[in-house]
N, C-alpha and C. Protein backbone atom coordinates (compact mmCIF):
# COMPACT_ATOMS: atom_id res chain seq x y z
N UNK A 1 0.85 -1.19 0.00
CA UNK A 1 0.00 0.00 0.00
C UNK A 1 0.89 1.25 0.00
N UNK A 2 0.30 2.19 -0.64
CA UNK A 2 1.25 3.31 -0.63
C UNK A 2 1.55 3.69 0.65
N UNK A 3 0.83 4.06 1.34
CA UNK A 3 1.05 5.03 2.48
C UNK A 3 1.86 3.98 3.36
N UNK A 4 1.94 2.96 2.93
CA UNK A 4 2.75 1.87 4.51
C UNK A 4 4.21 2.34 3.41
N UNK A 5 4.42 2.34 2.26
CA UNK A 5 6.09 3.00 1.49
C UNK A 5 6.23 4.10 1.97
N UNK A 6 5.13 5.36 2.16
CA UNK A 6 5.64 6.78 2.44
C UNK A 6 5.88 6.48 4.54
N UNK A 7 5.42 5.67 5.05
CA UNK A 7 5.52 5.71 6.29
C UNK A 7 6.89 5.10 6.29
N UNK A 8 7.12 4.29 5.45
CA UNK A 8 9.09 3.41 5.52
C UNK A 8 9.87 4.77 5.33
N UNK A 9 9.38 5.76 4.24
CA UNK A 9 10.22 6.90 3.92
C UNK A 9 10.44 7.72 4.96
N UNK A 10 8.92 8.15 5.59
CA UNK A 10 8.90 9.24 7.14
C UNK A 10 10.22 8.63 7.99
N UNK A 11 9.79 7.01 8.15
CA UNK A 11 10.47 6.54 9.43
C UNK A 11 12.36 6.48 9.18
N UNK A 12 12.61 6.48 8.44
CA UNK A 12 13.80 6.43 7.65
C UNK A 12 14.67 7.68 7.83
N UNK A 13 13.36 9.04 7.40
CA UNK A 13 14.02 9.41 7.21
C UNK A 13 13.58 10.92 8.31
N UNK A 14 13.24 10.28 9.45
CA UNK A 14 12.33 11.17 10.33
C UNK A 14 13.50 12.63 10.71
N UNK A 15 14.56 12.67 10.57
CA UNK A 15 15.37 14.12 11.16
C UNK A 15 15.20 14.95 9.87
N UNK A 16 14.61 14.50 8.83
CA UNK A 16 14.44 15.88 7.92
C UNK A 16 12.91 16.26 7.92
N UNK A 17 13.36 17.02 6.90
CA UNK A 17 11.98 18.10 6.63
C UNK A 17 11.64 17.75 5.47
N UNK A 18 10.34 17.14 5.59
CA UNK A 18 10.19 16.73 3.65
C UNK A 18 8.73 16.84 3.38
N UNK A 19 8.75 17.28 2.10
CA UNK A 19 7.38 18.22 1.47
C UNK A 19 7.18 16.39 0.24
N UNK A 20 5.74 16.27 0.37
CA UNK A 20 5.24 15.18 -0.55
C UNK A 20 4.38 16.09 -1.73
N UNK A 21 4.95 15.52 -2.79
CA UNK A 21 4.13 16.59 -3.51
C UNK A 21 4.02 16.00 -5.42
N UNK A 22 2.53 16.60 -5.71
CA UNK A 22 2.34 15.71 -6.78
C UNK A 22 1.05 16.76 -7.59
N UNK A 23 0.93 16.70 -8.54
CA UNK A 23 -0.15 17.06 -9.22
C UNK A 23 -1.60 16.71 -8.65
N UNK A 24 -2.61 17.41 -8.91
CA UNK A 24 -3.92 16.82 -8.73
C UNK A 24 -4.39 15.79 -8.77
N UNK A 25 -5.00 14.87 -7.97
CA UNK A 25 -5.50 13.58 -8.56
C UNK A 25 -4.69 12.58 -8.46
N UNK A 26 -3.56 12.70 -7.23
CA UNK A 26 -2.60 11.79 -7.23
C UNK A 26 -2.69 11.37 -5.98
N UNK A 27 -3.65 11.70 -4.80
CA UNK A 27 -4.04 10.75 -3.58
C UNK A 27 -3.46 11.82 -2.47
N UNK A 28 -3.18 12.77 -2.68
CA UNK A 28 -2.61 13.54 -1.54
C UNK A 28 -3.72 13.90 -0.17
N UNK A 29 -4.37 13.89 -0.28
CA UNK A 29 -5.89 14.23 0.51
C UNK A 29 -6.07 12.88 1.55
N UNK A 30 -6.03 12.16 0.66
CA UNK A 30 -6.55 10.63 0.83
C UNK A 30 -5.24 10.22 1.36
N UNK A 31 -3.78 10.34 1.36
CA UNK A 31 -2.61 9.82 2.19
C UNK A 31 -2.57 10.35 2.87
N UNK A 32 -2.72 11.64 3.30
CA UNK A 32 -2.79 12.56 4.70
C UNK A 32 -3.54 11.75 5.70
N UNK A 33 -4.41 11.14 5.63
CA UNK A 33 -5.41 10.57 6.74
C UNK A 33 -5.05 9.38 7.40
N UNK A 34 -3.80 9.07 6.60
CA UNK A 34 -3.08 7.89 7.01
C UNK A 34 -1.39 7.75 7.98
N UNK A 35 -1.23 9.69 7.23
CA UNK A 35 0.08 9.57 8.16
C UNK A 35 -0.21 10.77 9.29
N UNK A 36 0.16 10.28 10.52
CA UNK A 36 0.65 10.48 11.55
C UNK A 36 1.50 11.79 11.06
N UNK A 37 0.95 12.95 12.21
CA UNK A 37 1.98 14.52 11.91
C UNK A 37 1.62 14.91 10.46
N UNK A 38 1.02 14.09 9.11
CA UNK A 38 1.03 15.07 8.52
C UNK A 38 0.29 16.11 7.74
N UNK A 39 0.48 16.98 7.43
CA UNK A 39 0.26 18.30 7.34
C UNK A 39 -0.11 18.76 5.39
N UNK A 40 -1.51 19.28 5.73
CA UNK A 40 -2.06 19.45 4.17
C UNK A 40 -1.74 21.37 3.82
N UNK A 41 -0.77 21.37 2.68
CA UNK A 41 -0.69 23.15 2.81
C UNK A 41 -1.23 23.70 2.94
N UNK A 42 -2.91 23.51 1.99
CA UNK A 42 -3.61 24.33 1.98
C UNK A 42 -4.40 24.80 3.28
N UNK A 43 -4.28 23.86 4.05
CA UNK A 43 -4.79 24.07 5.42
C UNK A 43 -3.74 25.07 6.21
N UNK A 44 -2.55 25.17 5.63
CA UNK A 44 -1.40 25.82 6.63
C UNK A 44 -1.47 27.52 5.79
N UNK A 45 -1.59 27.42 4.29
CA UNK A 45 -2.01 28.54 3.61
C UNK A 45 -3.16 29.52 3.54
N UNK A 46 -4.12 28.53 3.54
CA UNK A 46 -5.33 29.01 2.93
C UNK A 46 -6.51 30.07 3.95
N UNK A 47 -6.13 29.64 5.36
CA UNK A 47 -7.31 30.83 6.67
C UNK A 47 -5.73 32.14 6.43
N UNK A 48 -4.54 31.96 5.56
CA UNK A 48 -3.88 33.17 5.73
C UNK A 48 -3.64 34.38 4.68
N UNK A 49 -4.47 33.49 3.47
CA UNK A 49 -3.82 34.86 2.14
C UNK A 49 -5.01 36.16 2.27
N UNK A 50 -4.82 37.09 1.82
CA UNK A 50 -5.71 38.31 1.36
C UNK A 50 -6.67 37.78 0.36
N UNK A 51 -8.33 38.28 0.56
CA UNK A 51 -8.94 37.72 -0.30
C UNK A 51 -8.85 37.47 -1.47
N UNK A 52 -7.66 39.09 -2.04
CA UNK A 52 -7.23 38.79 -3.41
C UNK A 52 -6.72 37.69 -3.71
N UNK A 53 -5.49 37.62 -3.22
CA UNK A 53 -4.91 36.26 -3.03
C UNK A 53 -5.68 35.12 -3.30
N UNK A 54 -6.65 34.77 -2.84
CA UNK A 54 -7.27 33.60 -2.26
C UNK A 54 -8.12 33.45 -3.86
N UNK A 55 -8.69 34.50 -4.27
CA UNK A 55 -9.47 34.96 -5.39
C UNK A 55 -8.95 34.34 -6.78
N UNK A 56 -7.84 35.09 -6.40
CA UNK A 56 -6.74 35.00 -7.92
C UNK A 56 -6.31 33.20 -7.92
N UNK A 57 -5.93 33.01 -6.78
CA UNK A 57 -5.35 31.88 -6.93
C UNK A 57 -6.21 30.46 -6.96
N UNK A 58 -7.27 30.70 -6.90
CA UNK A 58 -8.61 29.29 -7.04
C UNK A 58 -9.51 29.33 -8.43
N UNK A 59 -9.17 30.53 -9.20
CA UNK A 59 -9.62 30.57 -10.19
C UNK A 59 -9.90 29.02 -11.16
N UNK A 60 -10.63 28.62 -11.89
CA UNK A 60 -10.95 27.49 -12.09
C UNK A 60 -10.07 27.11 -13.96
N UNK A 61 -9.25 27.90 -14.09
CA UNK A 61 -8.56 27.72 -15.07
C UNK A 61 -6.94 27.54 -14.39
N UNK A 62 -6.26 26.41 -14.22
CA UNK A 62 -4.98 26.93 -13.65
C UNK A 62 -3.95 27.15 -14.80
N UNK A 63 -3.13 28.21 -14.51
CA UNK A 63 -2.23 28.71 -15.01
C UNK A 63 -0.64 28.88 -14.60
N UNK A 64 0.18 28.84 -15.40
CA UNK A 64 1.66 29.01 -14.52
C UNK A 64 1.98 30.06 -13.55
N UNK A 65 1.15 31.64 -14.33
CA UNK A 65 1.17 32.43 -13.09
C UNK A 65 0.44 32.15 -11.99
N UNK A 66 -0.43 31.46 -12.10
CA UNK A 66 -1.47 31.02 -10.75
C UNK A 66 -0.28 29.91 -9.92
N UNK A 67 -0.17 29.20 -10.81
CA UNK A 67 1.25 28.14 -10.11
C UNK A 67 2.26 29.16 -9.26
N UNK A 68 2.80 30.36 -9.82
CA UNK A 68 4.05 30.68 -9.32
C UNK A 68 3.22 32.18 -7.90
N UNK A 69 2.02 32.17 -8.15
CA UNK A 69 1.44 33.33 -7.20
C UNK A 69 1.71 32.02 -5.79
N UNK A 70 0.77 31.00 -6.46
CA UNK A 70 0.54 29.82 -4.91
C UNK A 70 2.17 29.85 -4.39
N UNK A 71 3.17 29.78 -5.16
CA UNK A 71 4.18 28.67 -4.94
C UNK A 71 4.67 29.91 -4.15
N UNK A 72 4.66 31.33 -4.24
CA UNK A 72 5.11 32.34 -3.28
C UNK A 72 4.56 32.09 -2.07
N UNK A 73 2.97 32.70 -2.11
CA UNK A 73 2.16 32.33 -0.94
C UNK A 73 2.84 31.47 0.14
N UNK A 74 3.27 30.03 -0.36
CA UNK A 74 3.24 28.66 0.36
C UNK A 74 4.97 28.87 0.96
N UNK A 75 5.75 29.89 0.16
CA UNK A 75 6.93 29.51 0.70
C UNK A 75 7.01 30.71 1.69
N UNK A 76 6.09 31.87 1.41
CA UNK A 76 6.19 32.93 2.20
C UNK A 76 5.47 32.12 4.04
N UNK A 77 4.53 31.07 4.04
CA UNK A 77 3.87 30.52 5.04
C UNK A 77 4.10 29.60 5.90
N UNK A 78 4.68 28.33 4.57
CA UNK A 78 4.92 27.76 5.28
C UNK A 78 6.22 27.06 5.56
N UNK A 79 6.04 26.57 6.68
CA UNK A 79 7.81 25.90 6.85
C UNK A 79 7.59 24.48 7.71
N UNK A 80 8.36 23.85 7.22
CA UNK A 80 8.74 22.17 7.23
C UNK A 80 9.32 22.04 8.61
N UNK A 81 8.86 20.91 9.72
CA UNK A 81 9.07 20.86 10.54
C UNK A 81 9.75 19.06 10.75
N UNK A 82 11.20 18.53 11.09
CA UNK A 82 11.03 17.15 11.06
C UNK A 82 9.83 16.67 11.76
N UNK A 83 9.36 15.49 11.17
CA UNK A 83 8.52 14.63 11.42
C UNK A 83 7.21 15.04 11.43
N UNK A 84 6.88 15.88 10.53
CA UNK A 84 5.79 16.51 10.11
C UNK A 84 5.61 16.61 8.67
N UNK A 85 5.44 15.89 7.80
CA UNK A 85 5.57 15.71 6.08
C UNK A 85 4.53 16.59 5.94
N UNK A 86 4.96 17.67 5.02
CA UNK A 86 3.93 18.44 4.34
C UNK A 86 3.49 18.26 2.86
N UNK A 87 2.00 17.83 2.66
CA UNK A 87 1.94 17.39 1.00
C UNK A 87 1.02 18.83 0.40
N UNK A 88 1.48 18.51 -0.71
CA UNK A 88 0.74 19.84 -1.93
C UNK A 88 1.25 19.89 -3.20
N UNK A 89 1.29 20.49 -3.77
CA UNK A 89 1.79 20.74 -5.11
C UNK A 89 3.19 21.53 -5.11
N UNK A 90 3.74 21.99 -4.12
CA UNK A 90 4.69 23.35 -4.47
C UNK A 90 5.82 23.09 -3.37
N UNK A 91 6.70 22.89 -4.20
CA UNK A 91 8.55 22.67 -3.80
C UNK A 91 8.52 23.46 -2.61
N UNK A 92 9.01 23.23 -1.22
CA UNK A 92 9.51 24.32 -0.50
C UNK A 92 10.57 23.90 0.29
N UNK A 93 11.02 25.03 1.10
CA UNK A 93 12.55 24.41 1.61
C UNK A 93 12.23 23.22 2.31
N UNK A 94 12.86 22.26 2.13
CA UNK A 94 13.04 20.68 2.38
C UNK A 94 14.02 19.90 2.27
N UNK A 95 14.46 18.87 3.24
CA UNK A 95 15.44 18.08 3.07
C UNK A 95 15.59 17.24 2.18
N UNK A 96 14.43 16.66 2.08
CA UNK A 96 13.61 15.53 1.16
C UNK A 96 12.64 16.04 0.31
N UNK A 97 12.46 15.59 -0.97
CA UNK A 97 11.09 15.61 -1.32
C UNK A 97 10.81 14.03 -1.77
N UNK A 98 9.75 13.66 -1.89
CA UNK A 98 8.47 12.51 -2.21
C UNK A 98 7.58 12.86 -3.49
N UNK A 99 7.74 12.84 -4.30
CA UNK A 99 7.32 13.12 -5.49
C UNK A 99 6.56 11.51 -5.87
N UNK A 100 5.16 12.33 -6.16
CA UNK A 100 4.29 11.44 -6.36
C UNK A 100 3.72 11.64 -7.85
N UNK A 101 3.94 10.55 -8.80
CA UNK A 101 3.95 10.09 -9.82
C UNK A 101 3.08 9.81 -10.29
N UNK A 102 2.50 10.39 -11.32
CA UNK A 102 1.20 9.96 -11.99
C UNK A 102 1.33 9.85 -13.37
N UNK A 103 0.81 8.29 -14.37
CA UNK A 103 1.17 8.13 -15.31
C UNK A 103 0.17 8.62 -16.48
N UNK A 104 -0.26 9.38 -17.77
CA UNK A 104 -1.16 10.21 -18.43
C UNK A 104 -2.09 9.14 -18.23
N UNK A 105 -2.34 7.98 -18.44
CA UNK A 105 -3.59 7.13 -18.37
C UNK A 105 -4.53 7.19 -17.55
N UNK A 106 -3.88 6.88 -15.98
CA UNK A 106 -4.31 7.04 -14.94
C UNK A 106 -4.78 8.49 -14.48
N UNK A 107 -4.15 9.68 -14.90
CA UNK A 107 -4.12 10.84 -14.84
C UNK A 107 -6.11 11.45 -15.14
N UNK A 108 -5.68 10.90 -16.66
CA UNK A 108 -7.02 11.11 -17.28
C UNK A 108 -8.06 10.26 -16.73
N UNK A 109 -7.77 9.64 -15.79
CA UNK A 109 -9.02 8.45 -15.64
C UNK A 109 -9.95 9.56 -14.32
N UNK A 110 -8.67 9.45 -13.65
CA UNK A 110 -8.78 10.58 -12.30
C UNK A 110 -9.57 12.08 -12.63
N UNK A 111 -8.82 12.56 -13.36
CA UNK A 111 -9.39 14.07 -13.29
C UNK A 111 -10.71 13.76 -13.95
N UNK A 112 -11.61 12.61 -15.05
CA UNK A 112 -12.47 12.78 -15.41
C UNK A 112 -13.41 12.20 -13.95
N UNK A 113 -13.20 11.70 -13.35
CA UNK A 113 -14.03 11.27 -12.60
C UNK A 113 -14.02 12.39 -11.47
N UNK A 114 -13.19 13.07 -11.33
CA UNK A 114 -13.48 14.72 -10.58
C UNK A 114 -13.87 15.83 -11.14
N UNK A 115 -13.74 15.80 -12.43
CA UNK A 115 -14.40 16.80 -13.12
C UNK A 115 -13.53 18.29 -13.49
N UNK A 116 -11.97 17.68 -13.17
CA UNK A 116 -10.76 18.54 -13.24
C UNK A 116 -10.57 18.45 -14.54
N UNK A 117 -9.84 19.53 -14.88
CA UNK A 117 -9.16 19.87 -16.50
C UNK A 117 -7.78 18.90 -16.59
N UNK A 118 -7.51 17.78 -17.76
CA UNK A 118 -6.38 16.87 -17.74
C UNK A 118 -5.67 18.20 -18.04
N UNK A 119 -5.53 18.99 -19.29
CA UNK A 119 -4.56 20.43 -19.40
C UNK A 119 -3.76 21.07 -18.40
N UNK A 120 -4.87 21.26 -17.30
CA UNK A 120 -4.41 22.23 -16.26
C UNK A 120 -3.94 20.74 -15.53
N UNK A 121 -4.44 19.84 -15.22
CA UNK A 121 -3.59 18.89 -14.12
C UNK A 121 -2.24 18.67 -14.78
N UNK A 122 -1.76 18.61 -16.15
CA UNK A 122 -0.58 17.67 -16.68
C UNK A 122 0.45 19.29 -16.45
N UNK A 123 -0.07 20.25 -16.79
CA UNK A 123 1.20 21.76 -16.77
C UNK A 123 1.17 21.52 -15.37
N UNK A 124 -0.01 21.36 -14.33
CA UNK A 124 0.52 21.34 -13.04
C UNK A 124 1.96 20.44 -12.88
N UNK A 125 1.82 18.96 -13.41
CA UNK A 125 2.91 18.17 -12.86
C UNK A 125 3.65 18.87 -13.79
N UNK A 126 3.53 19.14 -14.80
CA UNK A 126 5.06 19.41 -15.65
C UNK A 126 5.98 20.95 -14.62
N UNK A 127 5.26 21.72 -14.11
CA UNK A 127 5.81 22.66 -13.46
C UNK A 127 6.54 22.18 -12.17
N UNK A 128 5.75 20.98 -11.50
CA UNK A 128 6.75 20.22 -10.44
C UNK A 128 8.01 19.83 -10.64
N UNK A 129 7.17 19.20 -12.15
CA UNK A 129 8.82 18.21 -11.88
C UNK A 129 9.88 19.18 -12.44
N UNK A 130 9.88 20.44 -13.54
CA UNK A 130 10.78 21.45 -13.69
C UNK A 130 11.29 22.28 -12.10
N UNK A 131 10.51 22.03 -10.68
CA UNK A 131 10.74 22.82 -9.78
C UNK A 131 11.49 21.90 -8.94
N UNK A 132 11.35 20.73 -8.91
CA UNK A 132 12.00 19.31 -8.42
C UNK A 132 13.32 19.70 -9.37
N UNK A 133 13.33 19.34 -10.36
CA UNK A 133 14.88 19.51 -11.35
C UNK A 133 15.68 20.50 -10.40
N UNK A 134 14.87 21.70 -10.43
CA UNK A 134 15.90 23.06 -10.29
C UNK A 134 15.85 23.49 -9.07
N UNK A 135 15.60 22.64 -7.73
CA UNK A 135 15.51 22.92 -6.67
C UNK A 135 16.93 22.41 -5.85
N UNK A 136 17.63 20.99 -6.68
CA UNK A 136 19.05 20.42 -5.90
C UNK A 136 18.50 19.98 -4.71
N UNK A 137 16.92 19.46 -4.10
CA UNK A 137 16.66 18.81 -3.15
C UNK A 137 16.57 17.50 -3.65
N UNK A 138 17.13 16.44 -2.77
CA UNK A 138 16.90 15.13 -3.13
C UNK A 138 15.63 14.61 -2.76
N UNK A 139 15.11 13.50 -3.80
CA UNK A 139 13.98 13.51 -4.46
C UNK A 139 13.52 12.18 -4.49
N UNK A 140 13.13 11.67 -3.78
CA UNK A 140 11.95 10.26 -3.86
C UNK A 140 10.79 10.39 -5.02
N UNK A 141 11.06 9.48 -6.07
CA UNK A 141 9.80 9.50 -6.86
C UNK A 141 9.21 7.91 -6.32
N UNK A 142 8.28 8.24 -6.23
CA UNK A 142 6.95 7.02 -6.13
C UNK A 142 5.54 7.04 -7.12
N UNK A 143 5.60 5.83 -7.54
CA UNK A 143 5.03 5.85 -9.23
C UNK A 143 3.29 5.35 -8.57
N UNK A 144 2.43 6.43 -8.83
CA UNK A 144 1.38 6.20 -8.35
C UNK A 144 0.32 5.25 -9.18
């Protein structure tokens, strides 16, 4: 089961700070409920931006500037605590990251059954994994 691999990863690797993070539709919601300490961004972000903020950035078309407004927001908020895994979409300072993997098949199966845009979910991951590349944090991929 996944979450008993990301709990081998926590336990492993419990003195860092590590952000789990994956495109839409890749179980992040649904693995939170399973680990112990951890921590959903939007819950650590979201009672704190300006309505603008909050406005601009839920808009129902996502965009790269919408990507890079959140990805400020989240690094301006929040911060990584060991033994507290934080999951979301957006790179932040971390020892570790957990990059959660989603293959186009599965992708599309997901977002149609939520009623999400495959467009806006696939630039979402493609902006991860360009922020994973250019971040020099070491990087757990797990193939969802």
């Amino acid at each position: 089961m996944l979450s008993d691999s990301l709990l081998g990863i926590f336990e492993e690797s419990k003195d860092k700070r590590i952000v789990v993070v994956g495109t839409t539709c890749t179980g992040k919601s649904a693995l939170i409920k399973h680990i112990p300490n951890a921590r959903d961004m939007d819950d650590i972000v979201f009672p704190q931006p300006t309505k603008e903020e909050a406005d601009y950035v839920m808009q129902k078309s996502w965009t790269p500037e919408i990507g890079e407004t959140m990805a400020r927001l989240v690094r301006e908020k929040v911060k990584i605590k060991p033994g507290e895994p934080v999951f979301r979409t957006v790179i932040i300072d971390a020892d570790l990251i957990v990059y959660l993997h989603i293959d186009d098949a599965l992708l599309k199966k997901r977002v149609g059954e939520r009623g999400v845009s495959f467009a806006d979910a696939k630039s979402m991951q493609d902006m991860i994994k360009q922020e994973i590349d250019e971040s020099g944090i070491p990087c757990i991929t797990i193939e969802i």
